[in-house]
N, C-alpha and C. Protein backbone atom coordinates (compact mmCIF):
# COMPACT_ATOMS: atom_id res chain seq x y z
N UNK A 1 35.15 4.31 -20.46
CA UNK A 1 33.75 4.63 -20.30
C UNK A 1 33.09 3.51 -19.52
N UNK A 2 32.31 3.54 -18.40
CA UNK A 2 31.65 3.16 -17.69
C UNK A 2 30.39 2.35 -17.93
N UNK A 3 29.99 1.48 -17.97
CA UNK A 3 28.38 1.04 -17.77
C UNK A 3 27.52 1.91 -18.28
N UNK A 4 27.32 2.33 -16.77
CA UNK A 4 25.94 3.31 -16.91
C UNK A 4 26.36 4.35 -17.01
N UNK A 5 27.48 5.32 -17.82
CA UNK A 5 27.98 6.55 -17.49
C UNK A 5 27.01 7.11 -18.65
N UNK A 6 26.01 6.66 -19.42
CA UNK A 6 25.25 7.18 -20.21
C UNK A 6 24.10 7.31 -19.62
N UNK A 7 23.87 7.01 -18.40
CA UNK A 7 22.24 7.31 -17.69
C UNK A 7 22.55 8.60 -16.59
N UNK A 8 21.74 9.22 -17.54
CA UNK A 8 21.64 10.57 -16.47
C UNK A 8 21.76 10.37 -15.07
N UNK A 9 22.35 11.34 -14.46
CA UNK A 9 22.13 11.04 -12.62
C UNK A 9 21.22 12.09 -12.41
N UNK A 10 20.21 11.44 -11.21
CA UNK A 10 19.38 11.74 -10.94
C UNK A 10 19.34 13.11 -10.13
N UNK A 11 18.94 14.42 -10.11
CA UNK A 11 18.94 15.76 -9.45
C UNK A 11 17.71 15.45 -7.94
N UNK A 12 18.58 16.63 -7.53
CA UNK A 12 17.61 16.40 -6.08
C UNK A 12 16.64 16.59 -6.43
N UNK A 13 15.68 17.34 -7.39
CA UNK A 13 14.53 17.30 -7.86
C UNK A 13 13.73 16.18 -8.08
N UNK A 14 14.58 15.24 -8.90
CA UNK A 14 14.29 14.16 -9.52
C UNK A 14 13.72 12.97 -8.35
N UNK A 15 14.73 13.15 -7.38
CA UNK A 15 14.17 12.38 -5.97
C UNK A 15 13.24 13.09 -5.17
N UNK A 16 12.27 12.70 -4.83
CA UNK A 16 11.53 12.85 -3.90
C UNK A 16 12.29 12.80 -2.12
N UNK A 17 11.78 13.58 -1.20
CA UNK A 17 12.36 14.08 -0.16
C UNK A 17 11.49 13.37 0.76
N UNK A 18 11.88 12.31 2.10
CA UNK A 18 11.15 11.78 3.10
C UNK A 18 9.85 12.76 3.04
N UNK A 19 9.35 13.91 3.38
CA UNK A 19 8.65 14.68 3.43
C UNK A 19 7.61 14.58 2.78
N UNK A 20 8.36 14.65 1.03
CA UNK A 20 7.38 14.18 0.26
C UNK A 20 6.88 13.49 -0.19
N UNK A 21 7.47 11.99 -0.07
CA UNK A 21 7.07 10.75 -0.18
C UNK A 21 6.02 10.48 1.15
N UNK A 22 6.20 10.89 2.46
CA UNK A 22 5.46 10.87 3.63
C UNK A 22 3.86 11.40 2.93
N UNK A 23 4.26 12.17 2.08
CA UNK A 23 3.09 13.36 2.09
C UNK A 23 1.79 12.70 0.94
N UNK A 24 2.67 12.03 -0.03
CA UNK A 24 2.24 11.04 -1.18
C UNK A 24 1.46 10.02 -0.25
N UNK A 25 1.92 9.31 0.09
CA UNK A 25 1.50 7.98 0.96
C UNK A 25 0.41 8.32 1.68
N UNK A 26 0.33 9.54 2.55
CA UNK A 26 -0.56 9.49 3.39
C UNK A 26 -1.99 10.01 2.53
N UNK A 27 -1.59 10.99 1.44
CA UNK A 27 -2.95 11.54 0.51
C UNK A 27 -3.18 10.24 -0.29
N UNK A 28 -2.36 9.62 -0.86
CA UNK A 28 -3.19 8.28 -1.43
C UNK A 28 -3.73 7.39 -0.73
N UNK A 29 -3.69 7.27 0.72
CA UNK A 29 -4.27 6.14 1.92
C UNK A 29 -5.58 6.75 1.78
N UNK A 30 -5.71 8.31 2.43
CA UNK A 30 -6.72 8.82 2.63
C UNK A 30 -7.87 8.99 1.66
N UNK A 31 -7.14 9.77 0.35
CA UNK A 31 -8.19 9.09 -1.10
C UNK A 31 -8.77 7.67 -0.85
N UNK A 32 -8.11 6.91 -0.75
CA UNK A 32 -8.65 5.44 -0.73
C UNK A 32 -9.92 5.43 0.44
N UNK A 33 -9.49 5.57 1.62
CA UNK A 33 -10.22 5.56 2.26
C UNK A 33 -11.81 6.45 2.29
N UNK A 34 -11.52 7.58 1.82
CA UNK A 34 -12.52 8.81 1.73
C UNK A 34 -13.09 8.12 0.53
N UNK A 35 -12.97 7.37 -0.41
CA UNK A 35 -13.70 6.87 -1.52
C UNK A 35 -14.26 5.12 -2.04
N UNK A 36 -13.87 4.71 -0.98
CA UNK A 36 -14.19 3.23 -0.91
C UNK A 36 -15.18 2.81 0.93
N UNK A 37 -16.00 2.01 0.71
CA UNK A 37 -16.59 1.83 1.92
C UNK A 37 -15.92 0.49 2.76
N UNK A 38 -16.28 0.85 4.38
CA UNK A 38 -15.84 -0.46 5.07
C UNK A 38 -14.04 -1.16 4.79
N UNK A 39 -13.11 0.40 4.81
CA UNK A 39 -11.81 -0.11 4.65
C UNK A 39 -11.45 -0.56 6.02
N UNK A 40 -10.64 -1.13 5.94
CA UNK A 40 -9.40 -2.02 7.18
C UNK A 40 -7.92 -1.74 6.57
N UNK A 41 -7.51 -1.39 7.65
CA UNK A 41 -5.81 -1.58 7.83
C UNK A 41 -5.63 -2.63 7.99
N UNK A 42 -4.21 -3.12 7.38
CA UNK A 42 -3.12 -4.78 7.62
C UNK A 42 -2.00 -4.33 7.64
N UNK A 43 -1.44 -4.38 9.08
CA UNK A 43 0.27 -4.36 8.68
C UNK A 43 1.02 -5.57 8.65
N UNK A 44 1.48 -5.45 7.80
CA UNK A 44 2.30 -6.16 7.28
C UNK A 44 3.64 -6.33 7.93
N UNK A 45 4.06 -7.37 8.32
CA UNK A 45 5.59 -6.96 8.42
C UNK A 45 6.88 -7.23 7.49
N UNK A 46 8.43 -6.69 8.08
CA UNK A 46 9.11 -6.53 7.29
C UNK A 46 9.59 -7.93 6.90
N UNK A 47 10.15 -7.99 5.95
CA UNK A 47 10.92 -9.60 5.57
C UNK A 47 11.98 -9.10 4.47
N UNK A 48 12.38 -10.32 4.20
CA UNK A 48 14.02 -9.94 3.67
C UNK A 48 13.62 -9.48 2.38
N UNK A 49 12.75 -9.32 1.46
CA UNK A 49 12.47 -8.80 0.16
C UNK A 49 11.63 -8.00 0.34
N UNK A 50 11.01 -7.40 1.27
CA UNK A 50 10.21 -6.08 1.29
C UNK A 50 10.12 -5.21 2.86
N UNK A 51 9.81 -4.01 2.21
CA UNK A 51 10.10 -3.39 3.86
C UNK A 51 8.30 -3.67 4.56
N UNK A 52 8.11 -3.15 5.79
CA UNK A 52 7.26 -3.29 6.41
C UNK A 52 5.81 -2.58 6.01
N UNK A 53 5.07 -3.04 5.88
CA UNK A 53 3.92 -2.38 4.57
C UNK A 53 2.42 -2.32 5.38
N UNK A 54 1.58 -1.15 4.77
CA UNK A 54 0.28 -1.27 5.71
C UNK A 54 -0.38 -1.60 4.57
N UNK A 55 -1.74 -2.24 4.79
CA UNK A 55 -2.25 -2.60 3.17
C UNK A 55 -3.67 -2.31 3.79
N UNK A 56 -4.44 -1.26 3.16
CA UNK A 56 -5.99 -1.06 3.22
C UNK A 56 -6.41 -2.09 2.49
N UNK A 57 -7.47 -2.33 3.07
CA UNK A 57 -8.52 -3.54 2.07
C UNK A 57 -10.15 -2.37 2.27
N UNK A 58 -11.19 -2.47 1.29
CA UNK A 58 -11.86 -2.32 1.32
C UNK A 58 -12.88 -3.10 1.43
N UNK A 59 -14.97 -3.05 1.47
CA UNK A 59 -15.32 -4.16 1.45
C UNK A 59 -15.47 -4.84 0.58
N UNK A 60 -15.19 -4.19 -0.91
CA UNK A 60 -15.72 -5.22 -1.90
C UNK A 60 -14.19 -6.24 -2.29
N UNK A 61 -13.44 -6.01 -1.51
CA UNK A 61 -11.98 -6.70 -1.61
C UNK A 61 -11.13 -5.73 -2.16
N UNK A 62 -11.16 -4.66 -2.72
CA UNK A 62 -10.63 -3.69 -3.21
C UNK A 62 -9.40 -3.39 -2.44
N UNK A 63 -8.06 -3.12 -2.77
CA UNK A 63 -6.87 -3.29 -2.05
C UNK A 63 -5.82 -2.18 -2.73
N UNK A 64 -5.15 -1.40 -1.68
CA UNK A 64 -3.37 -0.82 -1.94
C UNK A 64 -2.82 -1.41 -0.71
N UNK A 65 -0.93 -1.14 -0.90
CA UNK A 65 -0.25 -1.57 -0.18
C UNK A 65 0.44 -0.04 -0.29
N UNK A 66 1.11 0.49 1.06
CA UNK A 66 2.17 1.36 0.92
C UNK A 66 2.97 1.19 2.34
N UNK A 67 4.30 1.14 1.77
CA UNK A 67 4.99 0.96 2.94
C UNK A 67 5.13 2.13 4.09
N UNK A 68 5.29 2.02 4.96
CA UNK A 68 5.70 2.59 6.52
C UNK A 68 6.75 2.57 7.39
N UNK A 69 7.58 3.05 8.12
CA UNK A 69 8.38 2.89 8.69
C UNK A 69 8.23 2.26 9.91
N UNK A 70 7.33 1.65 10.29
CA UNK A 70 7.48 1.25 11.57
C UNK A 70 5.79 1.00 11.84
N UNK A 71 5.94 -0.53 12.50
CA UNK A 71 4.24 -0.71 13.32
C UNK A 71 4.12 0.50 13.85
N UNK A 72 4.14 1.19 14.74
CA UNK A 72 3.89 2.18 15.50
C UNK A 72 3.13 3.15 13.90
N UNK A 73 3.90 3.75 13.06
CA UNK A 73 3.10 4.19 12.42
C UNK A 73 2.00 3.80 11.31
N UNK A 74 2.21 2.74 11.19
CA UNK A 74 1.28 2.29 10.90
C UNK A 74 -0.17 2.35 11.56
N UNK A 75 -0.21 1.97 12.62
CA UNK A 75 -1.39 2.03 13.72
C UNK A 75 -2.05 3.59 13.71
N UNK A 76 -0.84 4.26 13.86
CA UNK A 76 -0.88 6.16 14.13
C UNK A 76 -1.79 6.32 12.58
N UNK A 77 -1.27 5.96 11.68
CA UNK A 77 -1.86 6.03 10.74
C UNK A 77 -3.53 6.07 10.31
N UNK A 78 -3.94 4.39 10.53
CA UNK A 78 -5.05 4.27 10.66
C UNK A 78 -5.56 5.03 11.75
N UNK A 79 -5.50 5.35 12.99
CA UNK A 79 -6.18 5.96 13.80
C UNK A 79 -6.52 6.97 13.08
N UNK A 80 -5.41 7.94 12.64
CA UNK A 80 -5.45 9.52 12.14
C UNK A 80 -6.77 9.11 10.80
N UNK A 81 -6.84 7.89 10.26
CA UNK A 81 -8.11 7.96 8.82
C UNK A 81 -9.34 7.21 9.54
N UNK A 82 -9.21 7.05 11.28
CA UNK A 82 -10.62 6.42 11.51
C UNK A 82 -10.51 5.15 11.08
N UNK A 83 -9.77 4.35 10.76
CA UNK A 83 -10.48 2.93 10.55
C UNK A 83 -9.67 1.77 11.39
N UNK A 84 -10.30 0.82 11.33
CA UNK A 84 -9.76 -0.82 12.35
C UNK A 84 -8.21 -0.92 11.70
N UNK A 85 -7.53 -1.24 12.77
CA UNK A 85 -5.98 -1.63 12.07
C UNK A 85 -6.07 -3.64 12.43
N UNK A 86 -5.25 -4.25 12.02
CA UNK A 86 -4.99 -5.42 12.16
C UNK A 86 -3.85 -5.71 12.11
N UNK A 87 -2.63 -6.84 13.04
CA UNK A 87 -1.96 -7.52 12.14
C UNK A 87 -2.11 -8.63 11.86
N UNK A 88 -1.19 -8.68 10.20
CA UNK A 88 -1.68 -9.78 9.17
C UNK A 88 -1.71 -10.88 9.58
N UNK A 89 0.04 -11.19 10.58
CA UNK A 89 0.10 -12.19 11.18
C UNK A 89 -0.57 -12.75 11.99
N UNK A 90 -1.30 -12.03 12.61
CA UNK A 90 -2.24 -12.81 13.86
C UNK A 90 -3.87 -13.04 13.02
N UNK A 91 -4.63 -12.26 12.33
CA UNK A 91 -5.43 -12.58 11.80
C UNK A 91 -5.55 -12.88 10.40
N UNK A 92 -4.62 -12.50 9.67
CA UNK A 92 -4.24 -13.46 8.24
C UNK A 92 -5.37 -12.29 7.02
N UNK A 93 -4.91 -12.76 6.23
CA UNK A 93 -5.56 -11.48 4.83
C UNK A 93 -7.19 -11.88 5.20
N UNK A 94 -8.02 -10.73 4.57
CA UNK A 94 -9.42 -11.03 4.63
C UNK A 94 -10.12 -12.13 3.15
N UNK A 95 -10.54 -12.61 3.55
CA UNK A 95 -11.22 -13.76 1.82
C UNK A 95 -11.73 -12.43 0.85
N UNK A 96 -12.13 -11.71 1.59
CA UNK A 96 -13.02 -11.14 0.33
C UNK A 96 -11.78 -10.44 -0.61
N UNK A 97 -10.09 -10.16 0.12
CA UNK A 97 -9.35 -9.80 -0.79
C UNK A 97 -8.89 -10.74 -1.62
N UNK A 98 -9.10 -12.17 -1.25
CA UNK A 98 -8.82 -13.01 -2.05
C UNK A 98 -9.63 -13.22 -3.13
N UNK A 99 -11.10 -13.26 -2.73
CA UNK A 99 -11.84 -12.65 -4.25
C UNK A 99 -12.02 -12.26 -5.08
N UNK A 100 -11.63 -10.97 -4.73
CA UNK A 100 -11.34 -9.89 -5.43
C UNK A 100 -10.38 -10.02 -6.18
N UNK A 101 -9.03 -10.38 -5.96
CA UNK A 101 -7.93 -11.05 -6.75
C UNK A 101 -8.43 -12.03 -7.94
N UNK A 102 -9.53 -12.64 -7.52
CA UNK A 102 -9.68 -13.48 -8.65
C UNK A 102 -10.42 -13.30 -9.33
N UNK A 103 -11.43 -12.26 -8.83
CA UNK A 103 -12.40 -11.84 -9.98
C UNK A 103 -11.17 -10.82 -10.48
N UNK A 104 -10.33 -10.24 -10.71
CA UNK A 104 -9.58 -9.33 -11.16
C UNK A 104 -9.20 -10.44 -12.36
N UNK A 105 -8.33 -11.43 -12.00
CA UNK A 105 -7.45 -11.90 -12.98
C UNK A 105 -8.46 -12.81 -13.52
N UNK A 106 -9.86 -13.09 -13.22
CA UNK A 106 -10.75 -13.90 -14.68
C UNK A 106 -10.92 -12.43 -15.99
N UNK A 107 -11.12 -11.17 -15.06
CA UNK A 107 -11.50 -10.18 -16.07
C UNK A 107 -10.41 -9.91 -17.03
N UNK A 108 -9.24 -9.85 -16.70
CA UNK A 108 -7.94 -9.60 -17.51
C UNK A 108 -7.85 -10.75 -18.06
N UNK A 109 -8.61 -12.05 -17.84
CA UNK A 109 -8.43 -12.69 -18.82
C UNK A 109 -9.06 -13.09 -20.20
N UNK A 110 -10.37 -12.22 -19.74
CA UNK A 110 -11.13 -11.68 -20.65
C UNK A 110 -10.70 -10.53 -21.93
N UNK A 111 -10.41 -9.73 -21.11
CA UNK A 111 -9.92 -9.02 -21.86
C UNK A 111 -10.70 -7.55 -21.08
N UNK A 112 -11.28 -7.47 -20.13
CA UNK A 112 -12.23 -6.41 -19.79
C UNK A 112 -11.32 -5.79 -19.23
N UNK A 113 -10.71 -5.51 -18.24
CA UNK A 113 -9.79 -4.77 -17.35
C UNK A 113 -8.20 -4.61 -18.25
């Protein structure tokens, strides 16, 4: 008997299909965007522990990350939701997401969030 021969294997069901993960990503960008004001695109690039990632920021610092296959879509991306794209590397994260980060983790240390 094997390791893991007690963990179910996963059905094609169970995995999600390029298609539909494409399809996830782009309705949660757009939620974000359609419900937060003054978002920006950041792409991110790839490095040896993560793949290549676009990250909306909003204005109150408000932030997701979802990965992409490629600068190119990334850019295609933001165009298709209307908003500014950036990369990270040349202009670096915005402060107000750094803010936001920290008003996050005083509140959790509160106990509020």
């Amino acid at each position: 008997m094997g390791l893991f021969s007690r963990r179910p294997r996963p059905t094609s069901s169970d995995v999600p299909d390029d298609r539909a993960a494409k399809d996830a990503t782009v309705a949660h960008l757009t939620d974000f965007v359609a419900t937060r004001v003054g978002v920006e695109a950041y792409v991110e690039p790839r490095t040896t522990a993560a793949p290549m990632t676009v990250m909306l920021v909003a204005t109150d610092g408000e932030w997701t990350r979802r990965r992409v296959p490629d600068e190119k879509a990334a850019v295609q991306l933001a165009r298709e939701l209307n908003i500014p794209v950036y990369d990270v590397q040349r202009v670096g994260y915005p402060q107000r997401m750094r803010d936001y980060n920290s008003r996050q983790r005083i509140l959790r240390k509160r106990g509020v969030v």
